[in-house]
C-alpha atoms as a PDB file:
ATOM      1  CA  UNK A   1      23.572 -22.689  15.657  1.00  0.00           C
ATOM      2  CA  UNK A   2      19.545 -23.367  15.818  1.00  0.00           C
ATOM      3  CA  UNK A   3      17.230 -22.032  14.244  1.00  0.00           C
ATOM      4  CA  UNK A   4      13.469 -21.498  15.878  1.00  0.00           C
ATOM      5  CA  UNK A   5      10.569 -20.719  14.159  1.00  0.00           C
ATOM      6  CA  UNK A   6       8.553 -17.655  15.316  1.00  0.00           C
ATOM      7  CA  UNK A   7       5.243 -18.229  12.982  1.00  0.00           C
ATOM      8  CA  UNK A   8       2.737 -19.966  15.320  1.00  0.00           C
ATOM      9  CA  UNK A   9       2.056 -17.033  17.292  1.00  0.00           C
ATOM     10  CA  UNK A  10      -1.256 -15.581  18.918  1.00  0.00           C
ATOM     11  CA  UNK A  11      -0.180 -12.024  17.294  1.00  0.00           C
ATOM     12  CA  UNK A  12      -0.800 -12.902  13.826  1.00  0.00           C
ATOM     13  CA  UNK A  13      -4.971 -12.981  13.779  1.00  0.00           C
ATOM     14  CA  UNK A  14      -5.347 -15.741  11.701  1.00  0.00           C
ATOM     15  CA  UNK A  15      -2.764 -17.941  14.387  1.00  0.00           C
ATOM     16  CA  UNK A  16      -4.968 -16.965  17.309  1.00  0.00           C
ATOM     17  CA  UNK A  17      -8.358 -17.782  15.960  1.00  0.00           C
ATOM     18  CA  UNK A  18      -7.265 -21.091  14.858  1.00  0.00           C
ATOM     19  CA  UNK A  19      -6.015 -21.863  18.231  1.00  0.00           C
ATOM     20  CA  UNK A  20      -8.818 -20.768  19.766  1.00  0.00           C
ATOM     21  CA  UNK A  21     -11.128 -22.672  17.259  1.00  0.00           C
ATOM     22  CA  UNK A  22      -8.550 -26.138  17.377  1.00  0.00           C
ATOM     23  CA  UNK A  23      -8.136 -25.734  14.017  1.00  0.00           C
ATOM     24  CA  UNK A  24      -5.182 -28.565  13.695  1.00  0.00           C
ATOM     25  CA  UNK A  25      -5.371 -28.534   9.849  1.00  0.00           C
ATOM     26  CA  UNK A  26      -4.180 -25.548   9.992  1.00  0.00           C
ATOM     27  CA  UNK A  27      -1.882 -25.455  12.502  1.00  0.00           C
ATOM     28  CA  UNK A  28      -0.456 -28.681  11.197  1.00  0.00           C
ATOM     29  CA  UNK A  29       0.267 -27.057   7.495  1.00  0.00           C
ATOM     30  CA  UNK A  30       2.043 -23.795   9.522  1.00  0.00           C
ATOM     31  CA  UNK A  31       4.306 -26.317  11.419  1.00  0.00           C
ATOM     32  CA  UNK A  32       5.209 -28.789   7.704  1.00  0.00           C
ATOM     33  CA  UNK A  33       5.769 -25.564   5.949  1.00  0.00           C
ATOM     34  CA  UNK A  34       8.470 -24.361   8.574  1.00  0.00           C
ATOM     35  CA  UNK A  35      10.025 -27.996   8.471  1.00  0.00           C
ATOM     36  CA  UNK A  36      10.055 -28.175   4.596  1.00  0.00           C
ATOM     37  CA  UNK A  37      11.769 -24.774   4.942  1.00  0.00           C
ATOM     38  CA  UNK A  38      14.532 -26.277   6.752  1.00  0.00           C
ATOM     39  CA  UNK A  39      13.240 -25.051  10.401  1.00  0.00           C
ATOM     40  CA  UNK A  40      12.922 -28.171  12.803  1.00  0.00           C
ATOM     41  CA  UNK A  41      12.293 -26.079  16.401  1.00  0.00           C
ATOM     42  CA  UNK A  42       9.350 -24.636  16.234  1.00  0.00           C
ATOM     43  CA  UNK A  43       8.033 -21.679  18.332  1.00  0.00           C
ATOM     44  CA  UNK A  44       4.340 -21.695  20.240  1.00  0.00           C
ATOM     45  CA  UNK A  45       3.711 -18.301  21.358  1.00  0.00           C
ATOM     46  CA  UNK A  46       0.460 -18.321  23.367  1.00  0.00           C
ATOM     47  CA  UNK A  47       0.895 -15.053  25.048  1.00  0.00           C
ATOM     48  CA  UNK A  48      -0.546 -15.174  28.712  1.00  0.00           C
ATOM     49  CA  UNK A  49      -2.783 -17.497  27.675  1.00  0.00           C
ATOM     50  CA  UNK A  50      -6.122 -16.359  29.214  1.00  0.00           C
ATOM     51  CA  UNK A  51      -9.829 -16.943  28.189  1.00  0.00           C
ATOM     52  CA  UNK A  52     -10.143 -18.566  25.719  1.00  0.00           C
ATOM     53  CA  UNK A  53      -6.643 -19.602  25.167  1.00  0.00           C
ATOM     54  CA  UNK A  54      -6.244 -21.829  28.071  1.00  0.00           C
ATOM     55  CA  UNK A  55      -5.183 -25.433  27.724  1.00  0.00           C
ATOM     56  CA  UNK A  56      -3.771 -24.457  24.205  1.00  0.00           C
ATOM     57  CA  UNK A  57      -0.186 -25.084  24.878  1.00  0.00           C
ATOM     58  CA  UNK A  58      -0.746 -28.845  25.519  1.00  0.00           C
ATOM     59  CA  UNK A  59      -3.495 -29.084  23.009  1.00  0.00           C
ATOM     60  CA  UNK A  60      -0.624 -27.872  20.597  1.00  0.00           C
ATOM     61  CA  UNK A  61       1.814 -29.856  21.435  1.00  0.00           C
ATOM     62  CA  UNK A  62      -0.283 -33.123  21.436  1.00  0.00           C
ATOM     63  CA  UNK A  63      -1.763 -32.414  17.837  1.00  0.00           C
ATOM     64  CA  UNK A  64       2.081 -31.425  16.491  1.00  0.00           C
ATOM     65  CA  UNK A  65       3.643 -34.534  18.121  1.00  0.00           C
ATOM     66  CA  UNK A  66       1.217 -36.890  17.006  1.00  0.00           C
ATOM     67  CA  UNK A  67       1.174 -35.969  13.204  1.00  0.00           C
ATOM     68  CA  UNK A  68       4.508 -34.770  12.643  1.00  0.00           C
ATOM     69  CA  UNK A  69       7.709 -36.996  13.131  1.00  0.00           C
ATOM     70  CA  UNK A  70      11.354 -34.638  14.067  1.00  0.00           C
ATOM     71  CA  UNK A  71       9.957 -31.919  15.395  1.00  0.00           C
ATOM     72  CA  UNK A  72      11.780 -29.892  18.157  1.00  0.00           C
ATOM     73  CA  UNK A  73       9.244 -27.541  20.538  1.00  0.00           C
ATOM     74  CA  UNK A  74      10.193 -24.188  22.221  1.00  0.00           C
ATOM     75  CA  UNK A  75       7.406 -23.178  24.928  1.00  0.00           C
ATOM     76  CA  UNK A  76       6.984 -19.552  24.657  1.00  0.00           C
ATOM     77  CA  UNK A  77       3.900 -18.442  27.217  1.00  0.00           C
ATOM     78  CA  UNK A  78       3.886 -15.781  30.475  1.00  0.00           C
ATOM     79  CA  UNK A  79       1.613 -18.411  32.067  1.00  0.00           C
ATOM     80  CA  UNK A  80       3.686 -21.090  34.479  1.00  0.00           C
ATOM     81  CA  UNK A  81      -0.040 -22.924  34.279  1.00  0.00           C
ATOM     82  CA  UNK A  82       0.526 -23.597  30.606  1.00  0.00           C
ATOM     83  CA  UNK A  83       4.247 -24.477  30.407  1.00  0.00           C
ATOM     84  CA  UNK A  84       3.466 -27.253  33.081  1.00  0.00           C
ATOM     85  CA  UNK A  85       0.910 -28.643  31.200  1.00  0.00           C
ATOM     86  CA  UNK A  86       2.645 -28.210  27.986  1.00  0.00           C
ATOM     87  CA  UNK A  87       6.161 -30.581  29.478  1.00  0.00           C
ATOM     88  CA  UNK A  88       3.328 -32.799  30.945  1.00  0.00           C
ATOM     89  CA  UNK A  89       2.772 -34.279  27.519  1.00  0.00           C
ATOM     90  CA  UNK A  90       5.915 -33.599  25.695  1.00  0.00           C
ATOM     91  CA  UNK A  91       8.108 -36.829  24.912  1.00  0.00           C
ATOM     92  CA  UNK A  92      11.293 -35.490  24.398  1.00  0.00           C
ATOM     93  CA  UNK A  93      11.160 -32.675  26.869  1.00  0.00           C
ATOM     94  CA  UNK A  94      14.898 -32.600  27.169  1.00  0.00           C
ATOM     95  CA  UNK A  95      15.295 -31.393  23.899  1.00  0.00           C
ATOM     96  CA  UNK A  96      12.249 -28.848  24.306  1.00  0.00           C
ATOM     97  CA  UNK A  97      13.370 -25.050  25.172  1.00  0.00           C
ATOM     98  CA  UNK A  98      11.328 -23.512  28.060  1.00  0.00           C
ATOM     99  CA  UNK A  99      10.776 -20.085  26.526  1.00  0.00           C
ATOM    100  CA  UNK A 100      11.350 -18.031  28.971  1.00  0.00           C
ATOM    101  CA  UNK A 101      12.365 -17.273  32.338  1.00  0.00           C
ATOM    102  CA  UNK A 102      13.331 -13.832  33.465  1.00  0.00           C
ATOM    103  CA  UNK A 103      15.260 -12.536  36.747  1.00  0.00           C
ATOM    104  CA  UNK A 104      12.075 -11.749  38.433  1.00  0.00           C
ATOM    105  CA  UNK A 105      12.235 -13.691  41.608  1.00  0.00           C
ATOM    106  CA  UNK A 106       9.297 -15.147  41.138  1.00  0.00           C
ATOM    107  CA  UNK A 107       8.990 -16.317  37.581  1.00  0.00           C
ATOM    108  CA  UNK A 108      12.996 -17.278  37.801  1.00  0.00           C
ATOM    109  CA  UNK A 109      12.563 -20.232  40.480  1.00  0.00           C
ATOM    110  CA  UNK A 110       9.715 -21.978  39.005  1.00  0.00           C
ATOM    111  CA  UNK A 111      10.620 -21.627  35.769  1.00  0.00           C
ATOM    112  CA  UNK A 112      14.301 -22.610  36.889  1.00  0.00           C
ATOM    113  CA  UNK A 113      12.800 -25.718  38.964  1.00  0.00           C
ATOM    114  CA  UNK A 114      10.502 -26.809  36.309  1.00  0.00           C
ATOM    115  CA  UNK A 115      13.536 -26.963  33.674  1.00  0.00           C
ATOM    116  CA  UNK A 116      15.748 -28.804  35.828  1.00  0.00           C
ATOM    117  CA  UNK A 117      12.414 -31.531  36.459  1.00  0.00           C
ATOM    118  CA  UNK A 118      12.892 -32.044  32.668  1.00  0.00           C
ATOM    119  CA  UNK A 119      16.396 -31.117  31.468  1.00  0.00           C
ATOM    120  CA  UNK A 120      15.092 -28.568  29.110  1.00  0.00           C
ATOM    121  CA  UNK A 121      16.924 -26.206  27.605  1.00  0.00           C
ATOM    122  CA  UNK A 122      16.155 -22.422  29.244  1.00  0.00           C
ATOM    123  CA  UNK A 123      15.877 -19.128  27.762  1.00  0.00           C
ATOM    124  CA  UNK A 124      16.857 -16.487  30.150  1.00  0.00           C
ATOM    125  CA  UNK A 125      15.669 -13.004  29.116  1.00  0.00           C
ATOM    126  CA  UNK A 126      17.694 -10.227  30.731  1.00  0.00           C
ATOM    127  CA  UNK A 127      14.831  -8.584  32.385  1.00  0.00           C
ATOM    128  CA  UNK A 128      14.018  -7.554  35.392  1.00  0.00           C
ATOM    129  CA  UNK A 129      11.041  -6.237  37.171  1.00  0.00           C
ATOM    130  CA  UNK A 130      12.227  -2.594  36.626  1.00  0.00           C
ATOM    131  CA  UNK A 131      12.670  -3.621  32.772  1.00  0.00           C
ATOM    132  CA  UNK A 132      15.412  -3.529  30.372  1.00  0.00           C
ATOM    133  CA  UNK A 133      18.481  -2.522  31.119  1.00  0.00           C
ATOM    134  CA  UNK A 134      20.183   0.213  29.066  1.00  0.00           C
ATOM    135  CA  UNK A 135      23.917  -1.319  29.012  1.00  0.00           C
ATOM    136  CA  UNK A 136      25.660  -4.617  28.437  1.00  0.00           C
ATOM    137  CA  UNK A 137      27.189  -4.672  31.928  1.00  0.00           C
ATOM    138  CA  UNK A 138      23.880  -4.086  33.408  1.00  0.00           C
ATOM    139  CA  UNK A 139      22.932  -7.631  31.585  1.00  0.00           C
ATOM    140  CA  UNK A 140      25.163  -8.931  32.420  1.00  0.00           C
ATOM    141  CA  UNK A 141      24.360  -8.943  36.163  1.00  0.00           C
ATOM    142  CA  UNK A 142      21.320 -10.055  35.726  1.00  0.00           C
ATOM    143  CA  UNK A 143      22.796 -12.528  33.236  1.00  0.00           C
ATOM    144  CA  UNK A 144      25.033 -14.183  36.012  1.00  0.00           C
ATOM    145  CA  UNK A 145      22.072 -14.547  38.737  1.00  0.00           C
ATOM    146  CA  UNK A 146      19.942 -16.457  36.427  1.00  0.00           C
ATOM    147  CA  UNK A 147      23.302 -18.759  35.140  1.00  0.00           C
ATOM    148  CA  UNK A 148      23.800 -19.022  39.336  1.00  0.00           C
ATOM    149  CA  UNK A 149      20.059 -20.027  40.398  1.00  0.00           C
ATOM    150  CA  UNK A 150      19.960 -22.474  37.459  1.00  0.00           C
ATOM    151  CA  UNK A 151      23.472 -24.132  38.521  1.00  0.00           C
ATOM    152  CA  UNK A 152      21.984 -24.208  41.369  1.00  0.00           C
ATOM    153  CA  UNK A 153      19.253 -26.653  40.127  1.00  0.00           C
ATOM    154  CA  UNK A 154      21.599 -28.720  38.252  1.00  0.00           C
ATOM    155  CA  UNK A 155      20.809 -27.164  34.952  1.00  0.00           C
ATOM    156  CA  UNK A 156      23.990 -26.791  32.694  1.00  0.00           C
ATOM    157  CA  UNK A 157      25.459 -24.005  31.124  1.00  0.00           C
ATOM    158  CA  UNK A 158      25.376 -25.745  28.174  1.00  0.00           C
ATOM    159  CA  UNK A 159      21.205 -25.709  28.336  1.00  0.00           C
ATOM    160  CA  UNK A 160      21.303 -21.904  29.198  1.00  0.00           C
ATOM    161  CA  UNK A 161      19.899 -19.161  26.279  1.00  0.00           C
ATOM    162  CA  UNK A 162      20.790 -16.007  27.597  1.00  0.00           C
ATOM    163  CA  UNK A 163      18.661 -13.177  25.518  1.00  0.00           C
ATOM    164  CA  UNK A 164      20.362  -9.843  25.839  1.00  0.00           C
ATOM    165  CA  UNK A 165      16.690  -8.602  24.344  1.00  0.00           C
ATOM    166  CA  UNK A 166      17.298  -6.942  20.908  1.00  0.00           C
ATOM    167  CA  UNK A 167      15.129  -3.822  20.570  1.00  0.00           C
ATOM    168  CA  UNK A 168      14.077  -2.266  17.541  1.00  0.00           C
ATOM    169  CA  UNK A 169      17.115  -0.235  15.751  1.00  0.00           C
ATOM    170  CA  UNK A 170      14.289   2.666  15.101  1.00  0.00           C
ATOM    171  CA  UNK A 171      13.688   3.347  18.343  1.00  0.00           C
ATOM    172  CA  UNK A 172      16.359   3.266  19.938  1.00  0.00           C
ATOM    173  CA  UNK A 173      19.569   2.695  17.680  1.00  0.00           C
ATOM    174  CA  UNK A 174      22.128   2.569  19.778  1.00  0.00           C
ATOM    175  CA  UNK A 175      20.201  -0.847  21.917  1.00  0.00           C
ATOM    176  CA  UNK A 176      21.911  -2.807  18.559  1.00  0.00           C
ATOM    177  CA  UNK A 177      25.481  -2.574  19.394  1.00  0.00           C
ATOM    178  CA  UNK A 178      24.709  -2.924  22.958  1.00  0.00           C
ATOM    179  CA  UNK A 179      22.907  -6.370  22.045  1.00  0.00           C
ATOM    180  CA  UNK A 180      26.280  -7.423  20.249  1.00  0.00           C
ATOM    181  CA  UNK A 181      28.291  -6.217  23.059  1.00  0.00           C
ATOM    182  CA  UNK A 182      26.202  -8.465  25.104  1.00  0.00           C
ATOM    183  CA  UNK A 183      26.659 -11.427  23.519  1.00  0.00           C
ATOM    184  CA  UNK A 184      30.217 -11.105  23.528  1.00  0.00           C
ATOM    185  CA  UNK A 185      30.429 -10.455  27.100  1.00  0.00           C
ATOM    186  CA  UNK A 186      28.069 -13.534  27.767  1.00  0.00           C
ATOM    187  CA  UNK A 187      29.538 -16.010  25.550  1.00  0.00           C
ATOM    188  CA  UNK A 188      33.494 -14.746  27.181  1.00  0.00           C
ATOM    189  CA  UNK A 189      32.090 -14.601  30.630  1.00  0.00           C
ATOM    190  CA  UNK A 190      30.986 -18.098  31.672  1.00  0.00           C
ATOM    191  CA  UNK A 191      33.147 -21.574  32.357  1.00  0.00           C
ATOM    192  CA  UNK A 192      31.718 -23.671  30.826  1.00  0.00           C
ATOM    193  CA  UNK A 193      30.469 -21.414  27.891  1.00  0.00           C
ATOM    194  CA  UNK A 194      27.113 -20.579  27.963  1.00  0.00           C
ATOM    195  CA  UNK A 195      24.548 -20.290  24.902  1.00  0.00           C
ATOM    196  CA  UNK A 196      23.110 -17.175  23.633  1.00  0.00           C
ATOM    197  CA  UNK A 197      19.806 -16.682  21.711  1.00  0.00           C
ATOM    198  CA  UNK A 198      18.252 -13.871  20.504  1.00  0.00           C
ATOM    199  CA  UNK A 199      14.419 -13.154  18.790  1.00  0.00           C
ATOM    200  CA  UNK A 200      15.761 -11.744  15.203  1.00  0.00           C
ATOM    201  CA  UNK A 201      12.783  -9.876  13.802  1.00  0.00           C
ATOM    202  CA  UNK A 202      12.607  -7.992  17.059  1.00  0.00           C
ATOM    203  CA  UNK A 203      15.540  -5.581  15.817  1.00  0.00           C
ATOM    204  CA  UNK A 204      13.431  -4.840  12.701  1.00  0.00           C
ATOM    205  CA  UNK A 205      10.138  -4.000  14.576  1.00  0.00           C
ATOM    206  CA  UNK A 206       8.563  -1.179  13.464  1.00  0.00           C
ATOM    207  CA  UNK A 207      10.570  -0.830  10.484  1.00  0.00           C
ATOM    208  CA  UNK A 208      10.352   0.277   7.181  1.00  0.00           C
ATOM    209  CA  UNK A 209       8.270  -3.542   5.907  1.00  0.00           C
ATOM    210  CA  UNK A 210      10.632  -3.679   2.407  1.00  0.00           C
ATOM    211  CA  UNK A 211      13.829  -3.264   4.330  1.00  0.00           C
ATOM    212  CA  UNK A 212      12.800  -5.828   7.740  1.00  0.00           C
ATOM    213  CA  UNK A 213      14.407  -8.744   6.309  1.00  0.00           C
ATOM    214  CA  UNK A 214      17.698  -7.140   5.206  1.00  0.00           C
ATOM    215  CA  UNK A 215      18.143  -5.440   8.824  1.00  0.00           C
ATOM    216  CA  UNK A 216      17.496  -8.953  10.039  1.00  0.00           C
ATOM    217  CA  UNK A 217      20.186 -10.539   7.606  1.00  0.00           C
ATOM    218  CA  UNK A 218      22.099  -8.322   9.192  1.00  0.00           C
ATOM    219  CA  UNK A 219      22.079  -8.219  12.325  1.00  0.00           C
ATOM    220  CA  UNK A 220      22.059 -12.097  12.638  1.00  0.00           C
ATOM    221  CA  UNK A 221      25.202 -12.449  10.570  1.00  0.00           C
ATOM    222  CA  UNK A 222      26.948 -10.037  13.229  1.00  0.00           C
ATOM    223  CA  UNK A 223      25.245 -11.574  16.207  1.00  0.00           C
ATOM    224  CA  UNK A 224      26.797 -14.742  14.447  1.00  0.00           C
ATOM    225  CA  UNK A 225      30.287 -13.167  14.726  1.00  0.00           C
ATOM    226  CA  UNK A 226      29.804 -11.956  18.512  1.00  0.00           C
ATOM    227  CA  UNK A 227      28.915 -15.849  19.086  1.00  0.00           C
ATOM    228  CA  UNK A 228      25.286 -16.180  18.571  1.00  0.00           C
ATOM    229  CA  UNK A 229      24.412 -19.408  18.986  1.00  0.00           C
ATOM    230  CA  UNK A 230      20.126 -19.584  18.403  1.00  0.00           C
ATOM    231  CA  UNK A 231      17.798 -17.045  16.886  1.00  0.00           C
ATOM    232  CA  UNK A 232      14.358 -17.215  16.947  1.00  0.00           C
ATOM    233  CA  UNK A 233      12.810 -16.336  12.969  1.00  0.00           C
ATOM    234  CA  UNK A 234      10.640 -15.974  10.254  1.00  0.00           C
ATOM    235  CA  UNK A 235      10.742 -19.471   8.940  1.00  0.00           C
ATOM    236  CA  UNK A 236       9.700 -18.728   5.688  1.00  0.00           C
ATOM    237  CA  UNK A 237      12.002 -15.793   4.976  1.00  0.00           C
ATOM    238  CA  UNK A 238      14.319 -18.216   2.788  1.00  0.00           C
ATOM    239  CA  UNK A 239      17.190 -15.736   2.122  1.00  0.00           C
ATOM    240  CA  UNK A 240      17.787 -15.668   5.949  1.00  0.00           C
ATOM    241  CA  UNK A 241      17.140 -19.257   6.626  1.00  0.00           C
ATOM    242  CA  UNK A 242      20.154 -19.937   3.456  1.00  0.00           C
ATOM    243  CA  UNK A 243      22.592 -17.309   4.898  1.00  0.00           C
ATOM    244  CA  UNK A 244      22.461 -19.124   8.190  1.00  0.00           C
ATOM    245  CA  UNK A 245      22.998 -22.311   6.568  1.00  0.00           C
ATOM    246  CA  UNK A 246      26.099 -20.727   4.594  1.00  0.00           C
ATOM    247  CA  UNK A 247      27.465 -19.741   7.874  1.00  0.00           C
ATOM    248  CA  UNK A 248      26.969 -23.060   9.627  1.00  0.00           C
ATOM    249  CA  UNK A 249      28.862 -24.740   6.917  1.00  0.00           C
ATOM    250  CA  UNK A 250      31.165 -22.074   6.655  1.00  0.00           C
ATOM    251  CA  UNK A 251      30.199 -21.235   3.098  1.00  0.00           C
ATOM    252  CA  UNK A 252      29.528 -17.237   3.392  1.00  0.00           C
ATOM    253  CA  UNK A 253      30.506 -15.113   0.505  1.00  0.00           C
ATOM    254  CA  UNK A 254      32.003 -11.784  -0.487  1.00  0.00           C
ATOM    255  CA  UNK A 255      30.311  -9.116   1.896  1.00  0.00           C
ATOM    256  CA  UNK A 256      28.580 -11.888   4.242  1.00  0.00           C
ATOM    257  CA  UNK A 257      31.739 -13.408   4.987  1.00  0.00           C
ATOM    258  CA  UNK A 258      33.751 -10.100   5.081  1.00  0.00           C
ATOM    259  CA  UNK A 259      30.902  -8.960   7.742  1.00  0.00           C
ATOM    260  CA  UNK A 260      31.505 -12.255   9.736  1.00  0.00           C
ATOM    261  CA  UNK A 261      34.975 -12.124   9.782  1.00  0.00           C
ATOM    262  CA  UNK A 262      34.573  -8.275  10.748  1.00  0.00           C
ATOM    263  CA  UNK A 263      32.356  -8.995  14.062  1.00  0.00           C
ATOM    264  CA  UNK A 264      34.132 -12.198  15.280  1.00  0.00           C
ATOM    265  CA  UNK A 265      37.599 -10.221  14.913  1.00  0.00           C
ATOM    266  CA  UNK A 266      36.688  -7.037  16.491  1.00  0.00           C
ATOM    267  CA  UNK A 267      37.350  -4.905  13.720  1.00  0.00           C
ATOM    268  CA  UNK A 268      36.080  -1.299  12.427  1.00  0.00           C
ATOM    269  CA  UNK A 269      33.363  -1.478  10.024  1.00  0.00           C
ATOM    270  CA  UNK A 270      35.401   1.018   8.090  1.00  0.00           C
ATOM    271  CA  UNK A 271      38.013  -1.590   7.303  1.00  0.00           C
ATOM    272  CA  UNK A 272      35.470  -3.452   5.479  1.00  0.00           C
ATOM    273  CA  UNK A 273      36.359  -4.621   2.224  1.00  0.00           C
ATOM    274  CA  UNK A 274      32.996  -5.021  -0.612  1.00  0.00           C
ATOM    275  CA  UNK A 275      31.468  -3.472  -3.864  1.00  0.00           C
ATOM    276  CA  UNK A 276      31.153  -0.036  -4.107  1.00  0.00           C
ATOM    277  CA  UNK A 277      29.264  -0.067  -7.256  1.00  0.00           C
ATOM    278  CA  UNK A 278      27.293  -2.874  -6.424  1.00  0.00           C
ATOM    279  CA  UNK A 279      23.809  -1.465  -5.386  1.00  0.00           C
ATOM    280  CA  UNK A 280      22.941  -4.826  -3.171  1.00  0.00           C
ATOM    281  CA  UNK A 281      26.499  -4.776  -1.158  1.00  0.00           C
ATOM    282  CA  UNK A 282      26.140  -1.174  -0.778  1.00  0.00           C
ATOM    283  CA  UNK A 283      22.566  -1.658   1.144  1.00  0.00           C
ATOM    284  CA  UNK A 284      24.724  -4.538   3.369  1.00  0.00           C
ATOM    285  CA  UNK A 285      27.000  -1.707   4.136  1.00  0.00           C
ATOM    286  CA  UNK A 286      24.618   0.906   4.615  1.00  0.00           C
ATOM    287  CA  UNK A 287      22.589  -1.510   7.203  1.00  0.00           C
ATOM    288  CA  UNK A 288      25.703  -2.605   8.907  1.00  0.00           C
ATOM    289  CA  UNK A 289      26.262   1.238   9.463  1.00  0.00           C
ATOM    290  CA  UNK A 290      22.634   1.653  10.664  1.00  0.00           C
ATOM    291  CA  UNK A 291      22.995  -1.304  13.343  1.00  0.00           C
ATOM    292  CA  UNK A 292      26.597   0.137  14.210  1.00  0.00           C
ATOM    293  CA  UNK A 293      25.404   2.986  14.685  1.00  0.00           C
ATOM    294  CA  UNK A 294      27.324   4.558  12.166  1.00  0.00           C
ATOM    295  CA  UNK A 295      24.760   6.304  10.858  1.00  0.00           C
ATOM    296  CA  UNK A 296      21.569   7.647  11.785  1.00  0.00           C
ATOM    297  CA  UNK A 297      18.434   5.375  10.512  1.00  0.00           C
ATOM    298  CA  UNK A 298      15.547   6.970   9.111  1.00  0.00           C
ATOM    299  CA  UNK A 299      12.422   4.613   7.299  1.00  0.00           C
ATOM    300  CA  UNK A 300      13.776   5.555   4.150  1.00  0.00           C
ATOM    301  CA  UNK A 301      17.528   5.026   4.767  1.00  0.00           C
ATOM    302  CA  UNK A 302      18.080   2.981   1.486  1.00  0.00           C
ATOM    303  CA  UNK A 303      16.223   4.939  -1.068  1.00  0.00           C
ATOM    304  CA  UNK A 304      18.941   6.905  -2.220  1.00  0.00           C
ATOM    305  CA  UNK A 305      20.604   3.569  -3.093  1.00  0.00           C
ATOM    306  CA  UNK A 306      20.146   1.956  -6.626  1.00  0.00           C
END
């Protein structure tokens, strides 16, 4: 499984000005402190790119590629205009992830065409011009058109992220198991398998700040079970960056493993096995029920738990 950094992006106010300004010292020290955290792939969220922001995706990618050695590049940008310019310059654009098509007509064949020109990897967002979809099937569909135009181009499964697009569990709880029902469907539904990749902090949006990483902890280590393959994340929340590597080398414990072993085996949450009297397992449990939607989430849904 990858991991891609999320923290050079235009919504944190500090990120945008120092685009806009070409401030590459400190754009430089974001990108080394996501690689000394163990996160190679990193994220450039530019938005739409207008005003003031134009030309910023290949001005990022030059300044990254010519001061730091190993690093991977997702594109993430609405603007075509600035994910051209940004493979222009790239030297291992193969590697790179194109960051994101959708199954509007439109934005799906150039987006398709420009990552079969370059053998990127492509993340397809289940989207459509009348939005979300509300079920897994629904995804699905559009899933399968966006797998068939980019077969079409000669672009593998194998360089396909499907994103069933994880909502945020407080507004709309139920979206959470329909997200893992996705993945399963996508990762059982293809020949040759197909990847799946999902933004993580997305189901904690809007959240309760204290309890955002543990719903993301989560969520990914169930995602993980359903067959997960990339997640897009805070590269600097350690505890999720370690649990990842624990289930990469296959070295979860107690209640991680247990809710691992739970979601890749299609069992009942209420077979779970853990520590009743241990406070931190009991706020696993208590999430896992939230995500589940087992039980109804309020912002304070752990504060009766000590």
């Amino acid at each position: 499984m990858s991991l891609i950094g999320e923290n050079i992006h235009i919504i944190s106010p500090s990120v945008k000005q120092a685009i806009i300004e070409r401030d590459g010292s400190f754009i430089l020290d974001l990108v080394r402190r996501q690689v000394d955290c163990g996160v190679k792939i990193i994220d450039l969220n530019i938005g739409p790119a207008k005003g003031s922001l134009e030309g910023s995706m290949r001005w990022l990618i030059e300044l990254v590629q010519d001061n730091i050695a190993g690093v991977n590049f997702s594109l993430d940008t609405t603007s075509f205009t600035e994910l051209k310019s940004g493979f222009e310059v790239l030297k291992n654009p193969s590697i790179a992830f194109l960051n994101s098509t959708s199954a509007v007509p439109e934005r799906l064949q150039n987006t398709v065409e420009l990552a079969a020109k370059y053998g990127s990897n492509l993340v397809a967002l289940t989207l459509s011009e009348a939005g979300i979809p509300k079920t897994a099937e629904e995804r699905f569909e559009l899933a399968y058109a966006m797998a068939e135009a980019a077969n079409a181009a000669g672009i593998d499964n194998s360089k396909i992220y499907l994103d069933p697009l994880v909502l945020p569990v407080c507004v709309d709880q139920a979206q959470a198991g329909t997200a893992l029902e996705s993945i399963r469907m996508f990762k059982e539904s293809f020949e040759p398998e197909i990847k799946t990749v999902v933004g993580l902090s997305n189901i904690s949006n809007g959240c309760t700040k204290e309890f955002r990483p543990l719903i993301n902890r989560v969520f990914l280590i169930l995602a993980l079970g359903a067959g997960l393959d990339a997640a897009i994340v805070d590269s600097f929340d350690a505890q999720t960056v370690e649990l990842h590597n624990d289930a990469q080398n296959g070295n979860l414990k107690g209640i991680w493993s247990a809710l691992y072993k739970m979601s890749k085996n299609f069992c009942e949450l209420e077979e779970l096995e853990f520590d009743k009297t241990n406070p931190e397992q009991a706020k696993i449990y208590k999430t896992a029920q939230i995500l589940l939607n087992k039980e109804i989430y309020t912002h304070s849904y752990l504060g009766e738990i000590n």
